[in-house]
N, C-alpha and C. Protein backbone atom coordinates (compact mmCIF):
# COMPACT_ATOMS: atom_id res chain seq x y z
N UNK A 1 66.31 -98.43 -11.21
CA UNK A 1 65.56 -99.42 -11.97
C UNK A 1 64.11 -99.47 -11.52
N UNK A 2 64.21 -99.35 -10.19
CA UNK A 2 62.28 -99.55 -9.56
C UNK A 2 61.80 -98.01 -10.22
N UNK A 3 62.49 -97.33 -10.13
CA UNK A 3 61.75 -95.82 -10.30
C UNK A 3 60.84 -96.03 -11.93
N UNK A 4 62.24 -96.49 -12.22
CA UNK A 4 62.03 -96.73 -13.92
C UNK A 4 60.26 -97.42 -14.47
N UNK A 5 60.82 -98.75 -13.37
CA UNK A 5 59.28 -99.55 -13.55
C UNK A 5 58.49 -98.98 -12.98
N UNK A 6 58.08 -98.30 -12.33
CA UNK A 6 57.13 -97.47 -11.33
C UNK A 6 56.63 -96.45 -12.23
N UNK A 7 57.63 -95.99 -13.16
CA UNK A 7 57.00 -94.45 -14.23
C UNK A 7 56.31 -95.30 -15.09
N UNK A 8 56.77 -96.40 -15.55
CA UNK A 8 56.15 -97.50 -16.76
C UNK A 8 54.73 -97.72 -16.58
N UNK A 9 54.71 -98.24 -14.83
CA UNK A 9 53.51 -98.52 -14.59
C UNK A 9 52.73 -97.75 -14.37
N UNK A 10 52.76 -96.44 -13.96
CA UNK A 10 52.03 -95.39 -14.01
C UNK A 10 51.67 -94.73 -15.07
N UNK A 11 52.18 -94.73 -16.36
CA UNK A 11 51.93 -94.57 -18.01
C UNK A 11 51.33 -95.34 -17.90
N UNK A 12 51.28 -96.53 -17.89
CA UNK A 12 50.39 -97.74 -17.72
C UNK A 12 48.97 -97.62 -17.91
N UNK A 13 49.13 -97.21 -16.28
CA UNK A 13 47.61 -96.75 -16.03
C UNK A 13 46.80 -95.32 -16.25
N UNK A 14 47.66 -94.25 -16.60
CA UNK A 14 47.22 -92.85 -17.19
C UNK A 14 46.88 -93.57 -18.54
N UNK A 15 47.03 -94.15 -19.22
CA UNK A 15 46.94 -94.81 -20.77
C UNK A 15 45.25 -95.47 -20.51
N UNK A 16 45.31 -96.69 -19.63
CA UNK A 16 44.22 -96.92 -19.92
C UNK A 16 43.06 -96.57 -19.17
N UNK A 17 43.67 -95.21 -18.34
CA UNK A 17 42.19 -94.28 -17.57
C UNK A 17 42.00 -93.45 -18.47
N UNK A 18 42.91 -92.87 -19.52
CA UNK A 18 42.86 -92.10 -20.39
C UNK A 18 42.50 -90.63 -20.00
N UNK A 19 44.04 -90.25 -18.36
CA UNK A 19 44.23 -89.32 -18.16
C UNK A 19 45.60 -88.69 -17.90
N UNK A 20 45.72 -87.81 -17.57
CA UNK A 20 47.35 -87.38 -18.11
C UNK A 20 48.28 -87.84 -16.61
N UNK A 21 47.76 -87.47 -15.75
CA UNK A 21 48.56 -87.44 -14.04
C UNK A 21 47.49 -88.37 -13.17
N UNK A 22 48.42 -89.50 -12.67
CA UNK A 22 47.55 -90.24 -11.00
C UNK A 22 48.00 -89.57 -10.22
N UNK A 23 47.16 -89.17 -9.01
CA UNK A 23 47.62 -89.40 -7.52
C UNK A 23 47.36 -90.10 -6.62
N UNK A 24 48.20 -90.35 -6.01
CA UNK A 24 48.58 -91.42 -4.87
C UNK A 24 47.28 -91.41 -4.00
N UNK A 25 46.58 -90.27 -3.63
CA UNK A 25 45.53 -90.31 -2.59
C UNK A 25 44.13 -90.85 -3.57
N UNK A 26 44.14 -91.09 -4.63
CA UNK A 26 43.17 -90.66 -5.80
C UNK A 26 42.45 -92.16 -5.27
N UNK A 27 41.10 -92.03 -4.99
CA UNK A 27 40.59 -93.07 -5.19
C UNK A 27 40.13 -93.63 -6.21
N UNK A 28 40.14 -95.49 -6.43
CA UNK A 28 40.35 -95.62 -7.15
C UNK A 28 38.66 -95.91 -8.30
N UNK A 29 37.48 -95.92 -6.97
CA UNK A 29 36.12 -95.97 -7.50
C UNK A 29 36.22 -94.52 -8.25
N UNK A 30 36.95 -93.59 -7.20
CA UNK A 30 36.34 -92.30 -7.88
C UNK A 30 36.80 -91.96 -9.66
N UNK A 31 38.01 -93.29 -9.51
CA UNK A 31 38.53 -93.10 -11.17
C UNK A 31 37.62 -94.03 -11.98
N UNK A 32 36.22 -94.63 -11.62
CA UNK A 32 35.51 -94.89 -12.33
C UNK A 32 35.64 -96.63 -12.51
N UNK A 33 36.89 -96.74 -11.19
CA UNK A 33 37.48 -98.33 -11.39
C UNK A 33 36.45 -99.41 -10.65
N UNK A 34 35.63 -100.29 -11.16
CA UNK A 34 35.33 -101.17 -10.30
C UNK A 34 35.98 -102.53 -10.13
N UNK A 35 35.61 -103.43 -8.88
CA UNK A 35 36.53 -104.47 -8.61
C UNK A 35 36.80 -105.27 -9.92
N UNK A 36 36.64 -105.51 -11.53
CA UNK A 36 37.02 -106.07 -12.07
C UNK A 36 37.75 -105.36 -12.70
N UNK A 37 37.95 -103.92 -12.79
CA UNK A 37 38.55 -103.24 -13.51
C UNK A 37 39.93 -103.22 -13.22
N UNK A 38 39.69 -103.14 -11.70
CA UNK A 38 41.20 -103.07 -10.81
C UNK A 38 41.99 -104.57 -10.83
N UNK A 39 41.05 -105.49 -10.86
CA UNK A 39 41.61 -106.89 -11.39
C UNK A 39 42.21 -107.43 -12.33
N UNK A 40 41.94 -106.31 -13.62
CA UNK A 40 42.28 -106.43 -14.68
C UNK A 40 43.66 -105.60 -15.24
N UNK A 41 43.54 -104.50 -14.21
CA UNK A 41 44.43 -103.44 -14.16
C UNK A 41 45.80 -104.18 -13.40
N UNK A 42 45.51 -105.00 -12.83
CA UNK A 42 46.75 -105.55 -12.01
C UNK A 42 47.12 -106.70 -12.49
N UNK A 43 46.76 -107.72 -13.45
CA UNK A 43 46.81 -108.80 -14.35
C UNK A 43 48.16 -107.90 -15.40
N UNK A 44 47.54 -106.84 -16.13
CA UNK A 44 48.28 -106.10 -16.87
C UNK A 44 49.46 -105.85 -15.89
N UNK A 45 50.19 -105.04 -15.38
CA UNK A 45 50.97 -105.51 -13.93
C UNK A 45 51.45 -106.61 -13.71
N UNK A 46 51.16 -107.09 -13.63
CA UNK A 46 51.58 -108.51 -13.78
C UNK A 46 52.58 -109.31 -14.59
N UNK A 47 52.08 -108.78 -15.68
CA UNK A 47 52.45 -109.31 -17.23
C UNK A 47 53.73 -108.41 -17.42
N UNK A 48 53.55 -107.06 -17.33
CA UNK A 48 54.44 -105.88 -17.20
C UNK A 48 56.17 -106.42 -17.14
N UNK A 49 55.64 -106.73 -15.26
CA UNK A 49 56.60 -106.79 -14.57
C UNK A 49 57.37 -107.57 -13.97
N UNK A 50 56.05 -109.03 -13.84
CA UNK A 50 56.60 -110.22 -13.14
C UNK A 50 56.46 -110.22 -12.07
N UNK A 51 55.27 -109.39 -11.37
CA UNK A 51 54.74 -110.22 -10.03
C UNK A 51 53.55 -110.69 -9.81
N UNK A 52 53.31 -111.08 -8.88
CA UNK A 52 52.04 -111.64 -8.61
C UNK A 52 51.18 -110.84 -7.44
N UNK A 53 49.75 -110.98 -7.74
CA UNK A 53 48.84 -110.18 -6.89
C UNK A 53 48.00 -111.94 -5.76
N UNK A 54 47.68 -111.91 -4.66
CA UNK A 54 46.95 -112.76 -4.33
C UNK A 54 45.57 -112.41 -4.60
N UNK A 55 44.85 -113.12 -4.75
CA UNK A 55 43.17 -112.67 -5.07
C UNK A 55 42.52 -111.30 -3.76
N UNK A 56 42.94 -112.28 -2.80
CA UNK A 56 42.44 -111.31 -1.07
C UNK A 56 43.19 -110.16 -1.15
N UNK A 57 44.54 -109.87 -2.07
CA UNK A 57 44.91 -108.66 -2.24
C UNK A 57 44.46 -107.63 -2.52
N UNK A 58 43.52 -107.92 -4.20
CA UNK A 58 43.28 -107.01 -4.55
C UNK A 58 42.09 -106.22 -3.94
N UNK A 59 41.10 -107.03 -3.26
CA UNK A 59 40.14 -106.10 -2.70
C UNK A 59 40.39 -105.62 -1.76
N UNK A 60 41.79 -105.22 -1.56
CA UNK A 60 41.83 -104.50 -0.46
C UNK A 60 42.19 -103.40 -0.98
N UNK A 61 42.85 -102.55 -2.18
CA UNK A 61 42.97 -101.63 -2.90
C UNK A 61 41.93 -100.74 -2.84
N UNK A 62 42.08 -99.29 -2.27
CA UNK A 62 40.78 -98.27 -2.43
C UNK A 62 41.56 -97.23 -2.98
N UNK A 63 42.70 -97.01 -3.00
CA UNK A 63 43.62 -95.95 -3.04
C UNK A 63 44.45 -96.52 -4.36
N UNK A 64 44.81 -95.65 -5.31
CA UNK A 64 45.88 -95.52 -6.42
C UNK A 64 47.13 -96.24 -5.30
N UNK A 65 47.26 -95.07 -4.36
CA UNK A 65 48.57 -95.40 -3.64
C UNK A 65 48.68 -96.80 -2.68
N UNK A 66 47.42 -97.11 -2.52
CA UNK A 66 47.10 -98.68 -2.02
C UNK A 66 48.13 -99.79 -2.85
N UNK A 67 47.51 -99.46 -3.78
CA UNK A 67 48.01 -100.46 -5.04
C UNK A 67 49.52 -100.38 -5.49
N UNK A 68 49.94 -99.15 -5.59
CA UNK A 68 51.35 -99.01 -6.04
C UNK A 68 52.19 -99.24 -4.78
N UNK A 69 51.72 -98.70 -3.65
CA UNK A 69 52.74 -99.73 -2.64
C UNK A 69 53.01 -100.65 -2.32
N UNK A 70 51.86 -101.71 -2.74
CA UNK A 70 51.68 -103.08 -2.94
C UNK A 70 53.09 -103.25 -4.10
N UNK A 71 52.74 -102.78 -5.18
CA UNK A 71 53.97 -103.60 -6.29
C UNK A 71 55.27 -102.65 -5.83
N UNK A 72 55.32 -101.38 -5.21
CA UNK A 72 57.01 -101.50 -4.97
C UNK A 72 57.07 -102.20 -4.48
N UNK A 73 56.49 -102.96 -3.42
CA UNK A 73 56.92 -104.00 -1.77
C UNK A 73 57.36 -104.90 -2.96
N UNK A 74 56.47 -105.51 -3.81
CA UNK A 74 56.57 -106.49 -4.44
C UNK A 74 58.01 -106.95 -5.41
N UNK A 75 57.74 -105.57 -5.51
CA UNK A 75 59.10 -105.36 -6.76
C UNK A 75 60.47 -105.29 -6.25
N UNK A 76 60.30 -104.76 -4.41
CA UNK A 76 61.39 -104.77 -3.74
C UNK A 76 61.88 -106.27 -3.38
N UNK A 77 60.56 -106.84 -3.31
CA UNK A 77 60.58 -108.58 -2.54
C UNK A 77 61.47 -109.40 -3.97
N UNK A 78 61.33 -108.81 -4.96
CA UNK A 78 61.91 -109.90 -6.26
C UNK A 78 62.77 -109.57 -6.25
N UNK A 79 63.64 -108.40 -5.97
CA UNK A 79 64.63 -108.28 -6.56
C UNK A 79 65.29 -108.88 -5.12
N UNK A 80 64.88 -109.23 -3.98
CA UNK A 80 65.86 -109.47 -3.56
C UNK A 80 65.82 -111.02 -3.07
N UNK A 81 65.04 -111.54 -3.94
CA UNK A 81 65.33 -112.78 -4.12
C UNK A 81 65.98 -113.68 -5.03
């Protein structure tokens, strides 16, 4: 089921970078993302999936893979509540 949401969310975001493959090391300025973009990118996320980002979270994101380990943790933390 996480894998499932994890491919979703990664279509997700190939959709609205409007490129075919992320990688995990990919930074995320270098994808042209600035801090509102990535704010906005994780709102969507949000909505998706049903978790929540804290504000002090998101600027800590520099890495694609920053961010997506953030929502498995997240996604791991719901389901097992």
């Amino acid at each position: 089921m996480e894998n499932e949401i994890m491919a979703r969310i990664k279509s997700l975001f190939c959709e609205r970078l409007n490129i075919k493959n992320i990688e995990m090391d990919t930074d995320l300025a270098g994808l042209g993302l600035d801090s509102l973009d990535v704010v906005e990118m994780c709102y969507a996320v949000e909505e998706e999936v049903g978790i929540h980002f804290e504000t002090e979270e998101l600027s800590s994101f520099k890495t694609v893979g920053d961010l997506f380990n953030s929502i498995e943790k997240k996604l791991a933390e719901k389901k097992a509540a």
